[in-house]
Structure formats: C-alpha cells, structure tokens
Protein backbone atom coordinates (compact mmCIF):
# COMPACT_ATOMS: atom_id res chain seq x y z
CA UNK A 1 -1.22 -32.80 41.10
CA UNK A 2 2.28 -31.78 42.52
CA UNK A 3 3.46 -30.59 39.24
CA UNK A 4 0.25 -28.32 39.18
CA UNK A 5 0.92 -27.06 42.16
CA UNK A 6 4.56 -26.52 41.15
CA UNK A 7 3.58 -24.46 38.25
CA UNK A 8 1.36 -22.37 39.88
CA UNK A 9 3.88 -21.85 42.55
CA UNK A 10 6.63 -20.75 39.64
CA UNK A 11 4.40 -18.10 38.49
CA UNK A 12 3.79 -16.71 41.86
CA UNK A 13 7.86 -16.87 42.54
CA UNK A 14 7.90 -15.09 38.91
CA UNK A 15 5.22 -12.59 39.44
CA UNK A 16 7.08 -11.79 43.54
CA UNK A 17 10.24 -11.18 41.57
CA UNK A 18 8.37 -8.46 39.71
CA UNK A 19 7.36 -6.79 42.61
CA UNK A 20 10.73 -7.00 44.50
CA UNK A 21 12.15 -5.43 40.54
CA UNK A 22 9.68 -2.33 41.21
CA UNK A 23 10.17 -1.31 44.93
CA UNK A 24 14.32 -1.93 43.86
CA UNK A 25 13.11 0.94 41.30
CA UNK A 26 11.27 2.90 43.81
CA UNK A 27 14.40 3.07 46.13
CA UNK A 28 16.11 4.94 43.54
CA UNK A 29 13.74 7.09 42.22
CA UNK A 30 13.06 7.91 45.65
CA UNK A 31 17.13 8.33 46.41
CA UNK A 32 16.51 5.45 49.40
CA UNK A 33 19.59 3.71 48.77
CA UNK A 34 21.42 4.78 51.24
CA UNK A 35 18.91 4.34 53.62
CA UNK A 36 21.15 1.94 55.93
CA UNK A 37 24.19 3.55 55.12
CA UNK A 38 26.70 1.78 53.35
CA UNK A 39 26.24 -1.46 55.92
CA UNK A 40 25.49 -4.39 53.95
CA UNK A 41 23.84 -7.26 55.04
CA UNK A 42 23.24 -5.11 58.38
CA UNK A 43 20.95 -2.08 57.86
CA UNK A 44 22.77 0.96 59.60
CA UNK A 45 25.25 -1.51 61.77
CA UNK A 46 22.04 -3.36 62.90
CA UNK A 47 20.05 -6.29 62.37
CA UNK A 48 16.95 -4.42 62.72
CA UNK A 49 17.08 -0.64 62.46
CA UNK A 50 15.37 1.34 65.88
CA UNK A 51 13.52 4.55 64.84
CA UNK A 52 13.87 4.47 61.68
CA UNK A 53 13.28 7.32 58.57
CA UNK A 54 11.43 6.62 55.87
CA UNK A 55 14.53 6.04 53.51
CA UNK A 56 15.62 3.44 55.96
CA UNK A 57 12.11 2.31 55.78
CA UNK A 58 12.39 2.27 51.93
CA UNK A 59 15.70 0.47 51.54
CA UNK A 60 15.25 -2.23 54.78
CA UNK A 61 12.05 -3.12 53.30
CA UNK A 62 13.63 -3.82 49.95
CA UNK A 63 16.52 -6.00 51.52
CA UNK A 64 13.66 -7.89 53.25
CA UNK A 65 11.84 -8.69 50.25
CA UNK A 66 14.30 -9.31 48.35
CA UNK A 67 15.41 -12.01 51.27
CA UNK A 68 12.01 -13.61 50.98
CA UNK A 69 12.69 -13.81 47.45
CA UNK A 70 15.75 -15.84 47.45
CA UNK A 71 14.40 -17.63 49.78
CA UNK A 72 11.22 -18.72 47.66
CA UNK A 73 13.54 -19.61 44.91
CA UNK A 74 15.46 -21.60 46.95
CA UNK A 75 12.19 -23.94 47.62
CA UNK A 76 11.46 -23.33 43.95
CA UNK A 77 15.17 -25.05 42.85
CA UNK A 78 14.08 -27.97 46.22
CA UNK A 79 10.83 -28.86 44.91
CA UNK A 80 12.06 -28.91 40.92
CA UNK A 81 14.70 -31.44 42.34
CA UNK A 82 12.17 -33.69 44.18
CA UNK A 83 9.46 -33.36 41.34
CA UNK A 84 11.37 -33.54 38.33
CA UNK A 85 13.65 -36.31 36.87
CA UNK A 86 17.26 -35.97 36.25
CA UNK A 87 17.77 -34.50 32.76
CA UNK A 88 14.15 -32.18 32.74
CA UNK A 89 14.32 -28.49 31.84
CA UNK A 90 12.44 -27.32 34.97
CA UNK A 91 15.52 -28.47 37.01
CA UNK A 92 17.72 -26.63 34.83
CA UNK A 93 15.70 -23.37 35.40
CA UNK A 94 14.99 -23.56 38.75
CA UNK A 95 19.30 -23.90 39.04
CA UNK A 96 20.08 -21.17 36.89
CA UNK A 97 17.38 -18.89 38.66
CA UNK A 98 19.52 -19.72 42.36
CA UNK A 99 22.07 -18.26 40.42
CA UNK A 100 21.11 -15.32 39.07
CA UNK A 101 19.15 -14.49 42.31
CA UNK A 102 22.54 -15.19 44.16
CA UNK A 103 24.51 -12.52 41.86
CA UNK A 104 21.32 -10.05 41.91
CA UNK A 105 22.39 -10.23 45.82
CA UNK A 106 25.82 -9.65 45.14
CA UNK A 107 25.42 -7.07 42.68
CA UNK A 108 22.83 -4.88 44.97
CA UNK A 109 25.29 -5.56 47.79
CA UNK A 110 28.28 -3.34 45.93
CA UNK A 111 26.03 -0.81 45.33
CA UNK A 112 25.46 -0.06 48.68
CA UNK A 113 29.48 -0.86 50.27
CA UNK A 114 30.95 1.09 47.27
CA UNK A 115 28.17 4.35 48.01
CA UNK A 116 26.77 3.91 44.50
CA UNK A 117 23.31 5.16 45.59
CA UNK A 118 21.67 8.48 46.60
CA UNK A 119 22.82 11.33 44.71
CA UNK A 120 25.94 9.40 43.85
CA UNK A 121 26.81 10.73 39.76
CA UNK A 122 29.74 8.40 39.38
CA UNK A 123 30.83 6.26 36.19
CA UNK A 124 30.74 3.44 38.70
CA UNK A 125 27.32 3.41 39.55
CA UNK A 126 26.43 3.64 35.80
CA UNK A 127 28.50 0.80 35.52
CA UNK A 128 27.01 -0.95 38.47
CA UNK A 129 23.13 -0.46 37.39
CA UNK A 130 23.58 -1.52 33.88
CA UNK A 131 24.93 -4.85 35.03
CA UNK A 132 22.20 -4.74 37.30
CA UNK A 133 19.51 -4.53 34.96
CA UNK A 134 21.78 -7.44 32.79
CA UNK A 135 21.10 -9.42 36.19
CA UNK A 136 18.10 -8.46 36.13
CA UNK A 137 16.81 -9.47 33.01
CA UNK A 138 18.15 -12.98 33.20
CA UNK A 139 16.98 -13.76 36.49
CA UNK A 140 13.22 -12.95 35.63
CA UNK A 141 14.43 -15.02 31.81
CA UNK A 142 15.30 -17.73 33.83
CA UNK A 143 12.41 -17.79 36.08
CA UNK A 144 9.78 -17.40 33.09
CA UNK A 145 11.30 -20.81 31.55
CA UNK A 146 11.15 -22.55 34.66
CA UNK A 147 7.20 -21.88 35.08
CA UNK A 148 7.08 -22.40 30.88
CA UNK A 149 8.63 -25.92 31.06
CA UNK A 150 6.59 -26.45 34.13
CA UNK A 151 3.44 -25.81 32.54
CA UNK A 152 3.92 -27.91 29.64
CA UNK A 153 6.24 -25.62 27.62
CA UNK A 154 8.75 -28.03 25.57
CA UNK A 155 12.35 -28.59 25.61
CA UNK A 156 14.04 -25.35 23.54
CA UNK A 157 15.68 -26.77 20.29
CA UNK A 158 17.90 -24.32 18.49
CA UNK A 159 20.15 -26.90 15.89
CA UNK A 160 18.26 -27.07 12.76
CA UNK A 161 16.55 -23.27 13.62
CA UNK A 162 18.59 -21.69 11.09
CA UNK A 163 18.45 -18.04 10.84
CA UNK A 164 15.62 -17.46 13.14
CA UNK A 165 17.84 -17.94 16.01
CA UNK A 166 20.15 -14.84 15.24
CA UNK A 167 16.72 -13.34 14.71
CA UNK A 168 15.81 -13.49 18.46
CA UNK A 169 19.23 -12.76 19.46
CA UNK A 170 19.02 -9.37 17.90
CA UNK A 171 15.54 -9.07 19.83
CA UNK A 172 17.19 -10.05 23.12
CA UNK A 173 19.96 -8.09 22.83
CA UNK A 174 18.00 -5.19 21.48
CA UNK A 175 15.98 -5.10 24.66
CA UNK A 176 18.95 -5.50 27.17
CA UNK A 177 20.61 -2.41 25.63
CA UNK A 178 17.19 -0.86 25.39
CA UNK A 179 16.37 -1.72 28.95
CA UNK A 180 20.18 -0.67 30.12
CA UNK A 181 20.00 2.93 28.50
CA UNK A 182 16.19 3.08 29.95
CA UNK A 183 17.92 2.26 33.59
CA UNK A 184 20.63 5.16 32.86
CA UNK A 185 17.86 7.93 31.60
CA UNK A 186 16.10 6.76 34.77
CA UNK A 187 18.87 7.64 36.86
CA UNK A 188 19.49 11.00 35.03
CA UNK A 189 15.97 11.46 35.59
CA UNK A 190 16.73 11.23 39.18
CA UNK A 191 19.78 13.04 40.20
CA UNK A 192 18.87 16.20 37.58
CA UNK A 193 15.51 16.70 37.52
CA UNK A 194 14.19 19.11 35.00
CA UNK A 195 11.62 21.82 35.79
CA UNK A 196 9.92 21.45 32.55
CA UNK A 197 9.75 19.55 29.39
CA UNK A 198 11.14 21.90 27.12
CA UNK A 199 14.18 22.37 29.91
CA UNK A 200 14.95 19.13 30.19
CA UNK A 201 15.57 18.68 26.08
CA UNK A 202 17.17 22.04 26.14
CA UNK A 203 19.71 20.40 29.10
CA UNK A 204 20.52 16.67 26.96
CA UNK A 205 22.12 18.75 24.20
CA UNK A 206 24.23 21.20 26.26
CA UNK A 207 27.94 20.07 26.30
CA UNK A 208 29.02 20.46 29.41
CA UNK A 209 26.26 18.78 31.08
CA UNK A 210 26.89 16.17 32.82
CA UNK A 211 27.12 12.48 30.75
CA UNK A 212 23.91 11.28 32.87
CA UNK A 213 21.95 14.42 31.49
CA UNK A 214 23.79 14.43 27.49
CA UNK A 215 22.96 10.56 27.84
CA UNK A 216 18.98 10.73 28.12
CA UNK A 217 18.95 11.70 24.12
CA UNK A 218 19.74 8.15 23.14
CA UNK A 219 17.17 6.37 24.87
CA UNK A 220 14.31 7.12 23.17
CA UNK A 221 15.77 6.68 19.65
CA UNK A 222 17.18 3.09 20.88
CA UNK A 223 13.07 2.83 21.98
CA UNK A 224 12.12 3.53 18.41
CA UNK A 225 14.52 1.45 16.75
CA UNK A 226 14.10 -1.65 19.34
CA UNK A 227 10.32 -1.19 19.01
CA UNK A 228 10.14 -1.49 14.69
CA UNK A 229 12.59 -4.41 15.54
CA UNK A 230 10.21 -6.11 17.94
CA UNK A 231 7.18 -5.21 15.39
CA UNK A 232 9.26 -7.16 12.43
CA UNK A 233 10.14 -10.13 14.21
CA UNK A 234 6.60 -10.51 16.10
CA UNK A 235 4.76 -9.57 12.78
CA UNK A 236 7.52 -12.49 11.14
CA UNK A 237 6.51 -15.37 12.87
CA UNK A 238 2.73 -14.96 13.38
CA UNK A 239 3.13 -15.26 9.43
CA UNK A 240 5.15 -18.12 9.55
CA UNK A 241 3.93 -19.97 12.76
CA UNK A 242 0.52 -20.92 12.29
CA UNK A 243 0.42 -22.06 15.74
CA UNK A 244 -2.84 -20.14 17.76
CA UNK A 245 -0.50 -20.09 21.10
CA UNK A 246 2.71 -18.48 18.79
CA UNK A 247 0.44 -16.22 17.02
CA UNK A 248 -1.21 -15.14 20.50
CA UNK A 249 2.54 -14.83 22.07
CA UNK A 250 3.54 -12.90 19.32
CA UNK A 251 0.67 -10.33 19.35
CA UNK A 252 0.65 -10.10 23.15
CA UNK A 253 4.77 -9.08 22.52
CA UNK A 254 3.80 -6.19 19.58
CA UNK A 255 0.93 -5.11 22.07
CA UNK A 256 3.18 -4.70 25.46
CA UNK A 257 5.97 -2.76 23.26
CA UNK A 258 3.64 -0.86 21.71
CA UNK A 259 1.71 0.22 25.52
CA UNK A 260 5.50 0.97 26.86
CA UNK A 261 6.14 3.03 23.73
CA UNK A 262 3.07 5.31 25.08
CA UNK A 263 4.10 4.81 28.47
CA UNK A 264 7.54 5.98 27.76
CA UNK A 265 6.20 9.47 26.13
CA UNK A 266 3.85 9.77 29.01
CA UNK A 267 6.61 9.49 31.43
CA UNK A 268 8.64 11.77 29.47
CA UNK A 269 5.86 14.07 29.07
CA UNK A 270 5.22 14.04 32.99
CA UNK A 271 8.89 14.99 33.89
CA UNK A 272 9.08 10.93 34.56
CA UNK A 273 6.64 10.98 38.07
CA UNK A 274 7.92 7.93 40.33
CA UNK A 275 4.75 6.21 39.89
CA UNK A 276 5.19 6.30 35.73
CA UNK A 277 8.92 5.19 36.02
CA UNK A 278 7.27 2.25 37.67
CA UNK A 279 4.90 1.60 35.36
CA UNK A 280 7.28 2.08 32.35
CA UNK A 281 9.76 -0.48 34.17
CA UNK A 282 6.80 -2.83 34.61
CA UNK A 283 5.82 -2.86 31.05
CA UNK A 284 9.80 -3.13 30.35
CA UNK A 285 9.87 -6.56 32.58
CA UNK A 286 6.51 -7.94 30.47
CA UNK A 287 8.17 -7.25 27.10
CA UNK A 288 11.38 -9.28 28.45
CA UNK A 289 8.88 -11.93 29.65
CA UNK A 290 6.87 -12.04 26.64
CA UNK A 291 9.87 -12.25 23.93
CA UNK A 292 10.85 -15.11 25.96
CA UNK A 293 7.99 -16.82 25.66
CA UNK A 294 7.65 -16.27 22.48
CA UNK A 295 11.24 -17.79 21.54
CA UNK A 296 10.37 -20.58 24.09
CA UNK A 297 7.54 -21.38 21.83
CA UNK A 298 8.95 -20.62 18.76
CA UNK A 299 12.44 -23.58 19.52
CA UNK A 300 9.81 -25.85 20.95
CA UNK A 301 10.56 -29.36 20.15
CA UNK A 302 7.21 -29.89 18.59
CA UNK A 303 7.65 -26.64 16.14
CA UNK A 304 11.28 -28.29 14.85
CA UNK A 305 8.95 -31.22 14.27
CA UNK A 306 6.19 -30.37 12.19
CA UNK A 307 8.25 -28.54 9.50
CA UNK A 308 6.53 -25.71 8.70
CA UNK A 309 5.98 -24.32 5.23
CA UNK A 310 8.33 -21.57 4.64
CA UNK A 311 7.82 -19.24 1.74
CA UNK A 312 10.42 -19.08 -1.32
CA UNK A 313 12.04 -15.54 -0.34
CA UNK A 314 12.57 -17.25 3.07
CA UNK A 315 14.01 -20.55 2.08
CA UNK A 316 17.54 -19.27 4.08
CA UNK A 317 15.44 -19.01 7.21
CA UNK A 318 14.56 -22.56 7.60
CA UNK A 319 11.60 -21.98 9.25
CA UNK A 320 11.33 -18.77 11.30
C-alpha cells in the first residue's frame, strides 16, 4: 500500500513539474523575468514584494512554485529512501531528480543576477536558456523513471541491446536539439515580434537581422527531420516488440509528435499567441516523457529476457 501511494505521489510530483515548466514559459513570453529585478532568492530586495505589478506577480509566483517543487521532490527522494531497499532504481531516480531540480534552481537563478531576461538579446541568455531547457529535459527524464520504476517499470538493461541503444540516443538527442532551437525561436518570437506571417519569413532571411530573428529558419526544418526520425524508430519497434504496452508506448510517441507538428504550424500560423507557445511546449514535455518511456520499456529486464525474434535484414540490431 505505501508503494501505491508512492507511485501515485511520483506522478503528481511529475505532472507539478509540468506546470511549474509552463508558467517558467509564460514568464518569458510575457517578458516577466525581471519582475523582481535582478534580486535572487529575494524578489525586489524583499522577502515578500508590497504592491506589487503584475510582472512581479508573474515572476514571484514562479519562484514560489518552483520552491514548492523542490520541496515535493525533496519528500519524493525521503520517502524512496524509507520505502525502497538499498540497490532499487526508484532510489536512484528520486536522487538524480534532487539534482537536477537543484541545478534547474541554479540555472534560473543566473538568469535573473546576470539580467538575462526581459528584452535582454544577448548571446548569454541564448546560452543560458538552452542549458536550461538541457536541465530541463533531464529533470522531468529523471522524474518519469522514478514514477516508471515505481509503478512496476523494470530495471533498464542496455549490455546485450546492441544497436538499438544508439537508436534511442539519436532520438534523445534529436529532441534536446529540437527542443533547444524550439526554446531559441521562442525567444525570437518574443523580443521581435512580427506583424504578420508573411513579415516574419520575410525578416529570418534578411542578413542583418539580428541572429535571434535569422535563427527561427532552422527550427522548423530540425521539427521535420526530428519528427520522420521519431516516426522510424516508433514505427521500428512496434514491429519488432510485440509487447501490447511497447506497441501502445510507441504509438502514443508517433501520435504526440505528430499533434506538436500541427501545433507548431498553428503557432507559427498565429504569430506564436502566448497561450499556443504553451501548448506547443506542453506537447514538447509529453514527447520527452513518452520517448522515455518508451526506451524504459524497450531496456526492460524482461524484454533482454525473452529474446525476441529479429528479422534477417536486422540480425546487426540484436533485437531493437
């Protein structure tokens, strides 16, 4: 009964991590970052800002939730520790998850002491953001295998995987540059709004724009490319993992790249609305989630076991 309860509680500290992820998002479409000045943990040189605007409003209620956040993952990495044995995966996710929430902190925190928010068009804050979303990414990684293993999900073998692991390493590294030039188009998006479509293509092939605006090109392309990816390695091992939950995994990954593909033209379409950036970033995140599952489920102990069948043009694979 306490492990149920602990795996319904990693879900919830996974799904609050999502939320805290989008209103992050909001504070910089809505250029809230500097909301309590460049003060960091204080909010404006106080604990508590008096009479506040609404970007303060914006930005202290993002430090706030992202405090509760740490601090349910801090319970999350207690309760693995008391529930778990020495040796069991869950511990090992819960720890990693402290960590990355601990360098999320860190990593929000120079944003706002070096001024890397606002209207702020420096190389640095490119910098910054991409790491960010790097962060980002691992944190909710991390979080997803903790709930996995703590739901039943089995230990992650990769010895003996064969090609299929460089397989999903393309796929996770596809998305992380995917999801780092969506977080740079997204701040172009921001700081140079266009008036209309047809402007804002006309502006990404000027050259002396400015390397936010010439950058926004790229993203869609690395969308495409990612997405066929994604489509190939899903459509790969629901042919080759006869499993009903891989299969399921797998389609639920080709469907959730497929509705950000759309989501991403609607955005672009729409002169990328703050509620559509959030919604493209949200289907972003459940890609991410989903690939991991999918891998989780894919190096499960029990899959290395069984042996699958693998077809004669894909005897280098063994086993996808």
């Amino acid at each position: 009964m306490t492990r149920t309860r602990f795996s319904t509680f990693a879900w919830v500290v996974l799904a609050f991590n999502l939320l805290v992820i989008l209103w992050g998002a909001y504070v910089r479409a809505t250029g809230s970052g500097a909301g309590c000045g460049s003060h960091w943990p204080l909010c404006n040189g106080v604990v508590v800002p008096l009479q506040p605007q609404i970007e303060t409003i914006v930005e202290f209620t993002h430090r706030l939730t992202s405090g509760l956040a740490f601090l349910i993952v801090l319970v999350l990495v207690v309760w693995a520790f008391r529930a778990y044995p020495r040796g069991h995966p869950v511990r090992l996710g819960a720890m990693l998850s402290m960590i990355f929430i601990i360098t999320e902190a860190l990593v929000g925190a120079g944003l706002v002491l070096y001024g890397w928010t606002a209207e702020d068009q420096s190389i640095g804050r490119v910098i910054s953001i991409s790491i960010h979303l790097v962060n980002t990414f691992l944190l909710l990684a991390t979080l997803t295998l903790t709930a996995w293993w703590a739901s039943g999900g089995e230990r992650i073998v990769l010895r003996g995987q064969g090609i299929s692991v460089w397989l999903f390493v393309i796929g996770f590294l596809g998305v992380l540059i995917l999801g780092v030039s969506g977080a740079i188009t997204a701040l172009g998006d921001t700081l140079f709004p266009a008036g209309s479509l047809s402007e804002g293509i006309a502006q990404d092939f000027v050259p002396t724009a400015h390397f936010l605006v010439r950058l926004r090109v790229w993203h869609p392309v690395i969308a495409m490319l990612n997405g066929l990816y994604l489509l190939f390695l899903g459509g790969l091992i629901y042919q080759f993992r006869a499993t009903p939950r891989i299969q399921r995994l797998a389609l639920t990954l080709g469907a959730l790249f497929l509705a950000q593909l759309v989501a991403g033209m609607i955005n672009l379409g729409l002169l990328a609305p703050v509620w559509m950036q959030l919604v493209h970033l949200l289907l972003a995140d459940m890609v991410w989630i989903a690939l991991v599952l999918l891998a989780a489920a894919n190096f499960g102990e029990s899959e290395l076991r069984q042996n699958l069948p693998v077809p004669a043009t894909q005897d280098s694979m063994n086993a996808v």
